[in-house]
Structures are given as structure tokens and as C-alpha cells.
PDB file of N, CA and C in Angstrom:
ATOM      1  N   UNK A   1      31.469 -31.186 -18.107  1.00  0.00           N
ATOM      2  CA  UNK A   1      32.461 -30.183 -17.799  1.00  0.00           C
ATOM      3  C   UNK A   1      31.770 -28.831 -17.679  1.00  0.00           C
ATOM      4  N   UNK A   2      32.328 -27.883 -16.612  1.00  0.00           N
ATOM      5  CA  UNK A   2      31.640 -26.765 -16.886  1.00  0.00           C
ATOM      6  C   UNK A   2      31.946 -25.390 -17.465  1.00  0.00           C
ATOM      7  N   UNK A   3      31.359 -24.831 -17.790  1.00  0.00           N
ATOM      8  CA  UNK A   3      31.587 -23.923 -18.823  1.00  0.00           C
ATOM      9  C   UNK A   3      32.227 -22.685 -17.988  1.00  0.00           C
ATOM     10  N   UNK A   4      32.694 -23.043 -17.094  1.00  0.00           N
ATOM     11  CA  UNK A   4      32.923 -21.746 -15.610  1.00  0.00           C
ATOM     12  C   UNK A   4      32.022 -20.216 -15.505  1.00  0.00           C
ATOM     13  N   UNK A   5      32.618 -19.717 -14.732  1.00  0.00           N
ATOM     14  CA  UNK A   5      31.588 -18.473 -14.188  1.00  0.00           C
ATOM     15  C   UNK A   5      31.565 -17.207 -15.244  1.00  0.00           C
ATOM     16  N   UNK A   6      30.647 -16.939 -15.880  1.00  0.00           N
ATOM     17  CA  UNK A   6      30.660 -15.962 -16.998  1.00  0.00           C
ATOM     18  C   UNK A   6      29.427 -14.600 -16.259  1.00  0.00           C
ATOM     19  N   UNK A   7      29.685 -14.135 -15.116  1.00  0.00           N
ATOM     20  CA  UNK A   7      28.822 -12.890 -14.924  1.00  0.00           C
ATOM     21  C   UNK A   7      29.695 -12.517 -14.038  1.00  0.00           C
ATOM     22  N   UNK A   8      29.557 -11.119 -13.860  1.00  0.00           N
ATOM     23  CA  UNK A   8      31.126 -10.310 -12.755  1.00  0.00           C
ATOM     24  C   UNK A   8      29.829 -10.039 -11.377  1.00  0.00           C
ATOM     25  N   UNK A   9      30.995  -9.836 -10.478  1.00  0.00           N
ATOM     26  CA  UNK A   9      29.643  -9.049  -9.070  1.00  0.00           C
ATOM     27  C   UNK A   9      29.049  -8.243  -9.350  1.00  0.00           C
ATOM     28  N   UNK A  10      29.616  -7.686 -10.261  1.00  0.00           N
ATOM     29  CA  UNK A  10      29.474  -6.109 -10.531  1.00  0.00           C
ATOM     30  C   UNK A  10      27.657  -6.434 -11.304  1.00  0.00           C
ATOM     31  N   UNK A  11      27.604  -7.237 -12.286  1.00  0.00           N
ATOM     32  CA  UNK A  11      26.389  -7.890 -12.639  1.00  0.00           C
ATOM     33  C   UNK A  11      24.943  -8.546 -11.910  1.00  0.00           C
ATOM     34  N   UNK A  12      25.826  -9.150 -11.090  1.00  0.00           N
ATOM     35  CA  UNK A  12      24.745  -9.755 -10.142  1.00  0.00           C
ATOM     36  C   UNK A  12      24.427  -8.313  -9.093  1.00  0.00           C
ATOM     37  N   UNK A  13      25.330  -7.786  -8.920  1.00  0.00           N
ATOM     38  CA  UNK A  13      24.423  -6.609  -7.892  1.00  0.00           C
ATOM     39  C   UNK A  13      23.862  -6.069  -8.684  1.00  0.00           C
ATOM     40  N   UNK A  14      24.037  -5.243  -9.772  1.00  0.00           N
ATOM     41  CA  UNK A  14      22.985  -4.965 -10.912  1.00  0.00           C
ATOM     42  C   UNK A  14      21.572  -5.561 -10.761  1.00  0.00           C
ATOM     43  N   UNK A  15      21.968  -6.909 -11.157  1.00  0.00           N
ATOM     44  CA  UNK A  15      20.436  -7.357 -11.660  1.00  0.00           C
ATOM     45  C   UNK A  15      19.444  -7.813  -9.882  1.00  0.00           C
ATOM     46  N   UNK A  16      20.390  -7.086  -8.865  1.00  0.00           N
ATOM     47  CA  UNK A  16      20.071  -7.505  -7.685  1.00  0.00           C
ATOM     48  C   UNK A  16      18.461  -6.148  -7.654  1.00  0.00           C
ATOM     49  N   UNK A  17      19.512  -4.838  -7.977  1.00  0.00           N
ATOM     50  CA  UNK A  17      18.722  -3.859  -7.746  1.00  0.00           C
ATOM     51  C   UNK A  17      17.753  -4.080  -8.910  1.00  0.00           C
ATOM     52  N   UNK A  18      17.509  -4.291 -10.002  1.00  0.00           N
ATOM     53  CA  UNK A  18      16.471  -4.666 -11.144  1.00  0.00           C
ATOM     54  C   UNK A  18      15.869  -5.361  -9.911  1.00  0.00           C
ATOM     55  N   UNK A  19      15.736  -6.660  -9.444  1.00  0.00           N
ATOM     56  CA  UNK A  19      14.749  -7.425  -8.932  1.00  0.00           C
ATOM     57  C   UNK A  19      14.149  -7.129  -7.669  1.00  0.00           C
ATOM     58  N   UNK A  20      14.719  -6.208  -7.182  1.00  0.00           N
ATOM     59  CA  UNK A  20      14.644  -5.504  -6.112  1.00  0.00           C
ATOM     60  C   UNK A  20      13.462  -4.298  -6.308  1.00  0.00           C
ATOM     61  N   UNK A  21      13.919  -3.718  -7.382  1.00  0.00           N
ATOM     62  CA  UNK A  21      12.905  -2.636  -8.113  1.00  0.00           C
ATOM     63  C   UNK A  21      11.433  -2.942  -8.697  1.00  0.00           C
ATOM     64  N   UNK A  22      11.754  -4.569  -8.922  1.00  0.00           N
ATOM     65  CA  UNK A  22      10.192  -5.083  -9.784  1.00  0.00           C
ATOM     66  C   UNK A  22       9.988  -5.185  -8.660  1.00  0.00           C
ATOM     67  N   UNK A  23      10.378  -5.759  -7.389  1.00  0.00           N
ATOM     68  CA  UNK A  23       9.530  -6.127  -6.599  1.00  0.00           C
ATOM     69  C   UNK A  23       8.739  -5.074  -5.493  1.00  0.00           C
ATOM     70  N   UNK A  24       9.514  -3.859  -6.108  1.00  0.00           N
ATOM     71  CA  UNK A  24       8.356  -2.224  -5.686  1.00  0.00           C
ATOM     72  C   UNK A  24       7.525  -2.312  -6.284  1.00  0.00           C
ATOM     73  N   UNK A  25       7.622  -2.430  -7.480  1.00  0.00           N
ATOM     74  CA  UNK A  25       6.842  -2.535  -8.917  1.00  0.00           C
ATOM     75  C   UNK A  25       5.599  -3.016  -8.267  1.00  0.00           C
ATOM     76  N   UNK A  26       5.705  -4.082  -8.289  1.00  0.00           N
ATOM     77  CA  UNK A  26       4.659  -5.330  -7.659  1.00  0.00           C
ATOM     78  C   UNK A  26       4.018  -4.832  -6.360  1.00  0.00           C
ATOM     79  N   UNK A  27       4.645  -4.482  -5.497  1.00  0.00           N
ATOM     80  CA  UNK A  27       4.122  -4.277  -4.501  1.00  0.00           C
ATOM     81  C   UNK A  27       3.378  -2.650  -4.347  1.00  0.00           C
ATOM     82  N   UNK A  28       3.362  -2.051  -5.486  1.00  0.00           N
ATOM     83  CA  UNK A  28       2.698  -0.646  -5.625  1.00  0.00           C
ATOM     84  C   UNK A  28       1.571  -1.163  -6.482  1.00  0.00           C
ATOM     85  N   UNK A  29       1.508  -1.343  -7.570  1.00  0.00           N
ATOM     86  CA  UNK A  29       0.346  -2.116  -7.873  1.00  0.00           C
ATOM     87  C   UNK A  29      -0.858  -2.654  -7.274  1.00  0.00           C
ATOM     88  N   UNK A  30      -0.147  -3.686  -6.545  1.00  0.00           N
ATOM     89  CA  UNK A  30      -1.024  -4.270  -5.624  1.00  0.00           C
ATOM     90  C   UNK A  30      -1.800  -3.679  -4.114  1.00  0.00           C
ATOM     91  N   UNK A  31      -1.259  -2.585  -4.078  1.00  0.00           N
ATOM     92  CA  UNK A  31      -1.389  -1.353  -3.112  1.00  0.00           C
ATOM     93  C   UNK A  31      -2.016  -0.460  -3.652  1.00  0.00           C
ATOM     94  N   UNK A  32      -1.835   0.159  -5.123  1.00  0.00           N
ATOM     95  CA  UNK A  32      -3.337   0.607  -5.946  1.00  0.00           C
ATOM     96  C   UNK A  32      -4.262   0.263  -6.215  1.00  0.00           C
ATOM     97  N   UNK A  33      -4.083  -1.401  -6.219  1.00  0.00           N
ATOM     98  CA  UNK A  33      -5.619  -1.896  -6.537  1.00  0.00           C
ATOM     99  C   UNK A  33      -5.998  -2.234  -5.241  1.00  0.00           C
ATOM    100  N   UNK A  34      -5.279  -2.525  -4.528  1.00  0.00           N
ATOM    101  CA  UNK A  34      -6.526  -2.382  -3.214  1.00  0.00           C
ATOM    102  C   UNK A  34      -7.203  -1.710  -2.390  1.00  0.00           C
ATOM    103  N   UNK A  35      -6.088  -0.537  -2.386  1.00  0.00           N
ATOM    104  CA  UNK A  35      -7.016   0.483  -2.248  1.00  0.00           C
ATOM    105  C   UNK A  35      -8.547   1.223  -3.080  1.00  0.00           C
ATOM    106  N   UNK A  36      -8.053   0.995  -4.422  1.00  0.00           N
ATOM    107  CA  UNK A  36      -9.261   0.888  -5.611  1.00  0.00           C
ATOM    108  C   UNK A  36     -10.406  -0.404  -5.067  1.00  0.00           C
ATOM    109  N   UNK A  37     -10.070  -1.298  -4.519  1.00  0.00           N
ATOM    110  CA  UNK A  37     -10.738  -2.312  -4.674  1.00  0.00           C
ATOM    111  C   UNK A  37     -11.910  -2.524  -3.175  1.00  0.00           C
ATOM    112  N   UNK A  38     -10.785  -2.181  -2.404  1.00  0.00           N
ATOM    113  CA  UNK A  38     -11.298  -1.836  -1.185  1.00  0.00           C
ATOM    114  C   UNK A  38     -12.397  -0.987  -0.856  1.00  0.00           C
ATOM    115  N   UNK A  39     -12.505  -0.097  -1.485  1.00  0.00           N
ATOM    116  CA  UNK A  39     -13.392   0.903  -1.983  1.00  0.00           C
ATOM    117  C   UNK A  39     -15.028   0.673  -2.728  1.00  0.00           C
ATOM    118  N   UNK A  40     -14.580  -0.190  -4.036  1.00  0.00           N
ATOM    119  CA  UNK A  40     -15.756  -0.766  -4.018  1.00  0.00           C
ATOM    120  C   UNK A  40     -16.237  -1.597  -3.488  1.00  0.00           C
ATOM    121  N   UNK A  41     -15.596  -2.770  -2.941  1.00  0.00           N
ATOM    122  CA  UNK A  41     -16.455  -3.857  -2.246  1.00  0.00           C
ATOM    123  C   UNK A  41     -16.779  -3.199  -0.746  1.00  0.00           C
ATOM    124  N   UNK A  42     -15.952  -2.637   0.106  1.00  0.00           N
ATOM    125  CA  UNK A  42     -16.495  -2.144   1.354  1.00  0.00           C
ATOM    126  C   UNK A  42     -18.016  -0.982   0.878  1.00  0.00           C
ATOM    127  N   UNK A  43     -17.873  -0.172  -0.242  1.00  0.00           N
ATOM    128  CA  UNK A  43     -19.002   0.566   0.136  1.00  0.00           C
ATOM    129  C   UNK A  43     -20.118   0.188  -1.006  1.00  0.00           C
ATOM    130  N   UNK A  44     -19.612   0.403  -2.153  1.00  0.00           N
ATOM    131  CA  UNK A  44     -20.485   0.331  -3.296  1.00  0.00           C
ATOM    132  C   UNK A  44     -21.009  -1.027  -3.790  1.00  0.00           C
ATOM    133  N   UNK A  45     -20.694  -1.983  -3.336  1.00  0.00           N
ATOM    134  CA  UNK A  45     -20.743  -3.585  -3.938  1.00  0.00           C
ATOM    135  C   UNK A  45     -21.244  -4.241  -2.870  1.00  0.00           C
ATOM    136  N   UNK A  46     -23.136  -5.117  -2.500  1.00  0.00           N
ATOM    137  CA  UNK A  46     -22.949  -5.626  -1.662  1.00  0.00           C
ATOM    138  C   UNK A  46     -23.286  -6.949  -2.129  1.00  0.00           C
ATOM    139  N   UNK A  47     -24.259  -8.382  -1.044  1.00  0.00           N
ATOM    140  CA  UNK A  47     -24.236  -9.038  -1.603  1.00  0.00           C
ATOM    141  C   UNK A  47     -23.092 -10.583  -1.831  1.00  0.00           C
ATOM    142  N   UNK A  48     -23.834 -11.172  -2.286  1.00  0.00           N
ATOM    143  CA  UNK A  48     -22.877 -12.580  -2.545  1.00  0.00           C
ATOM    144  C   UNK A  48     -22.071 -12.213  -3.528  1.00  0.00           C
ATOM    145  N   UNK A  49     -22.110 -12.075  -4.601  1.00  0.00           N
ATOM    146  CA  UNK A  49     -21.276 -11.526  -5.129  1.00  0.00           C
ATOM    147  C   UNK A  49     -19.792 -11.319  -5.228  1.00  0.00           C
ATOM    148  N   UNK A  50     -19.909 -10.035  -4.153  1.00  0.00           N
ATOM    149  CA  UNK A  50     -18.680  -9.221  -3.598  1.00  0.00           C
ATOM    150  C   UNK A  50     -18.047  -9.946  -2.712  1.00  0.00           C
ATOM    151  N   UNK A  51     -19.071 -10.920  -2.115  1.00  0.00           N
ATOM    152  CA  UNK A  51     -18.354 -11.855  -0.992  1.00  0.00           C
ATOM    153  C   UNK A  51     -17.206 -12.535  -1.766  1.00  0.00           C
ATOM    154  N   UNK A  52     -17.645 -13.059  -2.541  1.00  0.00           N
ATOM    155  CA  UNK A  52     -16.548 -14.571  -3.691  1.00  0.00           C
ATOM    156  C   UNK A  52     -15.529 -13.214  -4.285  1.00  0.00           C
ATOM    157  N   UNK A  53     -16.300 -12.118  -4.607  1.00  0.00           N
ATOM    158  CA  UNK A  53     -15.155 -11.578  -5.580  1.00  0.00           C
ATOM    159  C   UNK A  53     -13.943 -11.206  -4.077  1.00  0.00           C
ATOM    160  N   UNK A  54     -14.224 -10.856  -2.967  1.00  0.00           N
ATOM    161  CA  UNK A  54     -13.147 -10.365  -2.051  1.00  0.00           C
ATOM    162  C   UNK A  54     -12.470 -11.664  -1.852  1.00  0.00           C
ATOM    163  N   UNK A  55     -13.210 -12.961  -1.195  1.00  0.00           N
ATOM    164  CA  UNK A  55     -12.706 -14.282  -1.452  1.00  0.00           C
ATOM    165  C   UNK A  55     -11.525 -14.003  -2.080  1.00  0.00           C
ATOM    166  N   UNK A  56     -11.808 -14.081  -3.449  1.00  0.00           N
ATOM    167  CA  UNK A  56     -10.625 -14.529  -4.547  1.00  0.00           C
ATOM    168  C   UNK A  56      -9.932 -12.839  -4.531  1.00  0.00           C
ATOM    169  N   UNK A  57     -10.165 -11.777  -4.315  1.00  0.00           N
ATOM    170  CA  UNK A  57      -9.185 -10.710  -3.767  1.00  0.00           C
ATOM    171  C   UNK A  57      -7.801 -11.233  -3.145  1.00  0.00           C
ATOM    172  N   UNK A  58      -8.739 -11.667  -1.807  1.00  0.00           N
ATOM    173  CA  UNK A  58      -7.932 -11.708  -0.781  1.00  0.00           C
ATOM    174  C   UNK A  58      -6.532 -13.102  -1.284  1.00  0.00           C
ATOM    175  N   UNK A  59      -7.108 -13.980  -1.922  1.00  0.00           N
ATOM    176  CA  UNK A  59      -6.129 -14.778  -2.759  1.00  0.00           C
ATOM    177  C   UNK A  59      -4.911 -14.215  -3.802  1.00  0.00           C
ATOM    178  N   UNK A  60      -5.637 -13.605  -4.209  1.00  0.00           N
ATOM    179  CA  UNK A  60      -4.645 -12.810  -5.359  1.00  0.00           C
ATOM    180  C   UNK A  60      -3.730 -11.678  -4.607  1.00  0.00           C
ATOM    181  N   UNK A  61      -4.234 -11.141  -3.575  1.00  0.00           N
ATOM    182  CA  UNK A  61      -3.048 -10.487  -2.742  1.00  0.00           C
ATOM    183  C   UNK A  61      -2.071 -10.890  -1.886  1.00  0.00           C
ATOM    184  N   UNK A  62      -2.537 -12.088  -1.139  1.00  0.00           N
ATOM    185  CA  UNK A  62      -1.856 -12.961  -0.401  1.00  0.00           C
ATOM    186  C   UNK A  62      -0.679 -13.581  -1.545  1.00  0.00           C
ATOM    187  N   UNK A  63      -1.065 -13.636  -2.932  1.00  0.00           N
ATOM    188  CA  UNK A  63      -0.082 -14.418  -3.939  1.00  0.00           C
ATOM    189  C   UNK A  63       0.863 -13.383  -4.309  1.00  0.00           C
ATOM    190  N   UNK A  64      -0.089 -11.742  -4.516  1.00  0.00           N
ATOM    191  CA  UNK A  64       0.975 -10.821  -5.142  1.00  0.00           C
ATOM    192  C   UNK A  64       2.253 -10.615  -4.110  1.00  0.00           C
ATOM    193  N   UNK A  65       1.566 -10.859  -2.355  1.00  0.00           N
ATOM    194  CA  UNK A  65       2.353 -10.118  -1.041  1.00  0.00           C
ATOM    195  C   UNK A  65       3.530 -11.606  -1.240  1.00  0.00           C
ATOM    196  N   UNK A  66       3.572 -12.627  -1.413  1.00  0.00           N
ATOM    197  CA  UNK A  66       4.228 -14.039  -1.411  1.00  0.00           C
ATOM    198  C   UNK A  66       5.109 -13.548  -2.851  1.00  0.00           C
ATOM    199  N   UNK A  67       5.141 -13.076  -3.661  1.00  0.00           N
ATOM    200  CA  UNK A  67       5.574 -12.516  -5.062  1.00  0.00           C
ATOM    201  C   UNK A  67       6.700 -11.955  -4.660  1.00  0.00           C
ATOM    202  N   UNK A  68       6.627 -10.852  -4.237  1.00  0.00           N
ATOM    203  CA  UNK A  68       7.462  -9.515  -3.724  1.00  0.00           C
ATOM    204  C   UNK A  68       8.119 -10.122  -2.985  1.00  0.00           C
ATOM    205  N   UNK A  69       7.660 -10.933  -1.532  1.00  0.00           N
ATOM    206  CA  UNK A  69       8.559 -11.463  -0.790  1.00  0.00           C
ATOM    207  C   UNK A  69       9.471 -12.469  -1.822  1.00  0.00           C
ATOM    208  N   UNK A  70       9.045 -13.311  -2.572  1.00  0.00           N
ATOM    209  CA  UNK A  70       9.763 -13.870  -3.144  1.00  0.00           C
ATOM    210  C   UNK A  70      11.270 -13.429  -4.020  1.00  0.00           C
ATOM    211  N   UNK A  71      10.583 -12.149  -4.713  1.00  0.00           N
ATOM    212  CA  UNK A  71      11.549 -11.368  -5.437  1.00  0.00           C
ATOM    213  C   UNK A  71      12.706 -10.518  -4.379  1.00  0.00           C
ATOM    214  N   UNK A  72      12.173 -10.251  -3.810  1.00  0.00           N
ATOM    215  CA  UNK A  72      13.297  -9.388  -2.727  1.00  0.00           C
ATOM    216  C   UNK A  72      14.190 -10.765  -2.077  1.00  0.00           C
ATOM    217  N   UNK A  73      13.483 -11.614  -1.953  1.00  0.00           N
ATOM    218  CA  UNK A  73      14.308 -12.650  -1.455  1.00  0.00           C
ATOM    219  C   UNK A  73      15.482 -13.186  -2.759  1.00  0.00           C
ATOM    220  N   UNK A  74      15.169 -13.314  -3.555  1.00  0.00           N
ATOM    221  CA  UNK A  74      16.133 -13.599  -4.828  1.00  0.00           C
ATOM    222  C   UNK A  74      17.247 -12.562  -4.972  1.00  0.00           C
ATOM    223  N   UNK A  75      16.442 -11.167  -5.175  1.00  0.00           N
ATOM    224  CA  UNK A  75      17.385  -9.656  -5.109  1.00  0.00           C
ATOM    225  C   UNK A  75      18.526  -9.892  -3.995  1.00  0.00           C
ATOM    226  N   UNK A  76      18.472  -9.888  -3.115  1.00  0.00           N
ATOM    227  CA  UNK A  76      19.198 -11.006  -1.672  1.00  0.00           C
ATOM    228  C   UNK A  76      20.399 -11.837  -1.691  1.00  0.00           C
ATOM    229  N   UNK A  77      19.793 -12.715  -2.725  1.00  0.00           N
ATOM    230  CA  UNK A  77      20.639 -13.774  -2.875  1.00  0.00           C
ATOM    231  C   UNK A  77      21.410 -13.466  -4.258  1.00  0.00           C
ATOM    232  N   UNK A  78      20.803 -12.907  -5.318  1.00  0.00           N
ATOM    233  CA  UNK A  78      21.942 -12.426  -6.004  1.00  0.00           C
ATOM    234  C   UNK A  78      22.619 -11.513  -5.325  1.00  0.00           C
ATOM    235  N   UNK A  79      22.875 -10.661  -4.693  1.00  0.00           N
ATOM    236  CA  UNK A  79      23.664  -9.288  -4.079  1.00  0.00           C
ATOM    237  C   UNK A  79      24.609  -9.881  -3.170  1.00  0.00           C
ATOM    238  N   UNK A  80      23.987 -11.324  -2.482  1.00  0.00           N
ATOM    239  CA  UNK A  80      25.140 -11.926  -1.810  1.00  0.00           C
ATOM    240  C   UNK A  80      26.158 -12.924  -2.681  1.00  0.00           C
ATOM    241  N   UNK A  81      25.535 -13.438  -3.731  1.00  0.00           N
ATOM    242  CA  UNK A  81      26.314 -13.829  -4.425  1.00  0.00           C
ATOM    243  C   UNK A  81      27.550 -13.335  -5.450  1.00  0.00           C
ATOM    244  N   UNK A  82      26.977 -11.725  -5.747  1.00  0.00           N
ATOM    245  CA  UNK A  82      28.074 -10.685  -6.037  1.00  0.00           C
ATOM    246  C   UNK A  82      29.292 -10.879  -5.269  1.00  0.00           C
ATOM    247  N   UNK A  83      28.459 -10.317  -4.102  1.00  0.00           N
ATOM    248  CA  UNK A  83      29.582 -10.196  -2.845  1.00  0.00           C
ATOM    249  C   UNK A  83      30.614 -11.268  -2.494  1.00  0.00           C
ATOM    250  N   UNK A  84      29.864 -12.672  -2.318  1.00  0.00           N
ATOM    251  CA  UNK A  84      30.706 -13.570  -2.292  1.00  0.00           C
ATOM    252  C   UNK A  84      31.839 -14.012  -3.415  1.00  0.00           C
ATOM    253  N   UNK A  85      31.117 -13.318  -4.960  1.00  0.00           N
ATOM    254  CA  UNK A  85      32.530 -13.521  -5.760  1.00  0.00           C
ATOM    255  C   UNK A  85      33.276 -12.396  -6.299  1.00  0.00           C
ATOM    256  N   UNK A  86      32.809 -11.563  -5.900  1.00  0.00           N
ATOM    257  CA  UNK A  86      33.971 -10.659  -5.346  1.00  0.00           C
ATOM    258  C   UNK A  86      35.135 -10.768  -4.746  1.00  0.00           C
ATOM    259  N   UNK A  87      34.924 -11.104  -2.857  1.00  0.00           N
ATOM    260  CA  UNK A  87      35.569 -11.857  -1.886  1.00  0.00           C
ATOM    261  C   UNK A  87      36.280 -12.832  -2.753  1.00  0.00           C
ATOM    262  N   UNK A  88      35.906 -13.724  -2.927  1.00  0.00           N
ATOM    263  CA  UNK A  88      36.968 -14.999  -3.712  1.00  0.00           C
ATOM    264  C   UNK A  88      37.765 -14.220  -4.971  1.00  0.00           C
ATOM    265  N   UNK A  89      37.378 -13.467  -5.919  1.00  0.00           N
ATOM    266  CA  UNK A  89      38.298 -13.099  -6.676  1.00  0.00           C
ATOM    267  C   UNK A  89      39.351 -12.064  -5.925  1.00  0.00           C
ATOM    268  N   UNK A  90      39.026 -11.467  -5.112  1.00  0.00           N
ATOM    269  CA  UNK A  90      39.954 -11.081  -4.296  1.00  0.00           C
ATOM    270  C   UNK A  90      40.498 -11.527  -3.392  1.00  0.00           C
ATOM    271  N   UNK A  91      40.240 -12.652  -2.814  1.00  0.00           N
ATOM    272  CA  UNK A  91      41.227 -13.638  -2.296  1.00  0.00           C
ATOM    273  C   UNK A  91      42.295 -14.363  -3.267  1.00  0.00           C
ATOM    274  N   UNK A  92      41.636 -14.896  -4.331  1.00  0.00           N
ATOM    275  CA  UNK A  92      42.644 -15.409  -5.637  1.00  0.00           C
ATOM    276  C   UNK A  92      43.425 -14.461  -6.175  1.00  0.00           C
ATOM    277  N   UNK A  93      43.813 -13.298  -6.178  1.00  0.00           N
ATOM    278  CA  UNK A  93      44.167 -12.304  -6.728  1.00  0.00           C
ATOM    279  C   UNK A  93      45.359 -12.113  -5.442  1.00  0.00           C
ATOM    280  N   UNK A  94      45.166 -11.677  -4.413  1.00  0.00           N
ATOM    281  CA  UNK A  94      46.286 -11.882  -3.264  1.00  0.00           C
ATOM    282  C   UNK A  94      47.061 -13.231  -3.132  1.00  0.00           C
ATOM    283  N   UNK A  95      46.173 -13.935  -3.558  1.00  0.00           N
ATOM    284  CA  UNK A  95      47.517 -15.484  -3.521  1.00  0.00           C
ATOM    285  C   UNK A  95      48.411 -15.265  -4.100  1.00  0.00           C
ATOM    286  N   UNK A  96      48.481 -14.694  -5.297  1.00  0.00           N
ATOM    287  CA  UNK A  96      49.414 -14.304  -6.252  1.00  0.00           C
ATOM    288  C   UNK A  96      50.360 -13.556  -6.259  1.00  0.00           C
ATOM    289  N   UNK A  97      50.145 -12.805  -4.892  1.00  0.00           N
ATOM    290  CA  UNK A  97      51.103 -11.273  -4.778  1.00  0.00           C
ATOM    291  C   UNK A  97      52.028 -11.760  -4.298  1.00  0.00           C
ATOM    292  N   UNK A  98      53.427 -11.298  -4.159  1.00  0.00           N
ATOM    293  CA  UNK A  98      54.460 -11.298  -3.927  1.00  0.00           C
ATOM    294  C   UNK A  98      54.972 -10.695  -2.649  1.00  0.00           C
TER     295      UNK A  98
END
């Protein structure tokens, strides 16, 4: 049996903009360190080395850039899911009127 719907729209758009916000979060970060990073391996770092360390860079940004997309995509889907029960409680709410 289920325990029915216990969060308002008003909640889910909330926690829409929270996930929405980490996922600036994330994506500024990852935009400071590469620019930081970019920096040393293009000028100051040469060598095998720097090769494997950009290697695994370029991994860890491709995961942070897949992150953000991920999170904004969730932020998304909660904000539509607000919306959509919104809409229905205000459709159920007019059935009722007189």
C-alpha cells in the first residue's frame, strides 16, 4: 500500500533550484581548476608525465561536465514534477466546485 504523496510543488521547485545551484557549484569548480590546470600542464609541466596526468584530466572533466549535465537534468525533472502536481491538485480542487 502506499504511503501517498508527502512533498508540496512548492518543495520540489525548491529543491529544483538547490540542484540547479550545486550544479553551478560544480561547474565553477571545474572551470577553476582548469583553468589552474591548464596553465601548468600547457606551460610549466612537460614530458610523460603531464601527458597521463592531462589523460586522466581530461577524464575527470568529461565526468565533472556529465555531473552538471546530470544535475540540471534532475533540477528539470523535479520543477516539472512540481508543476505537474500542482496542475492535478488544481484540477482536483475544481472538481469539487459548485
Amino acid at each position: 500500500m502506499s504511503a501517498g504523496i508527502k512533498v508540496t510543488p512548492e518543495q520540489l521547485q525548491s529543491y529544483s533550484g538547490t540542484v540547479k545551484q550545486r550544479a553551478g557549484d560544480v561547474e565553477g569548480i571545474s572551470t577553476g581548476l582548469s583553468k589552474q590546470l591548464e596553465a601548468l600542464v600547457g606551460a610549466d609541466w612537460a614530458g610523460a608525465a603531464s601527458g597521463q596526468f592531462g589523460q586522466l584530466w581530461q577524464q575527470w572533466h568529461k565526468g565533472a561536465k556529465d555531473m552538471v549535465e546530470a544535475l540540471n537534468g534532475i533540477a528539470q525533472l523535479l520543477n516539472n514534477a512540481g508543476t505537474a502536481y500542482a496542475e492535478a491538485e488544481g484540477q482536483i480542487a475544481r472538481s469539487f466546485s459548485v
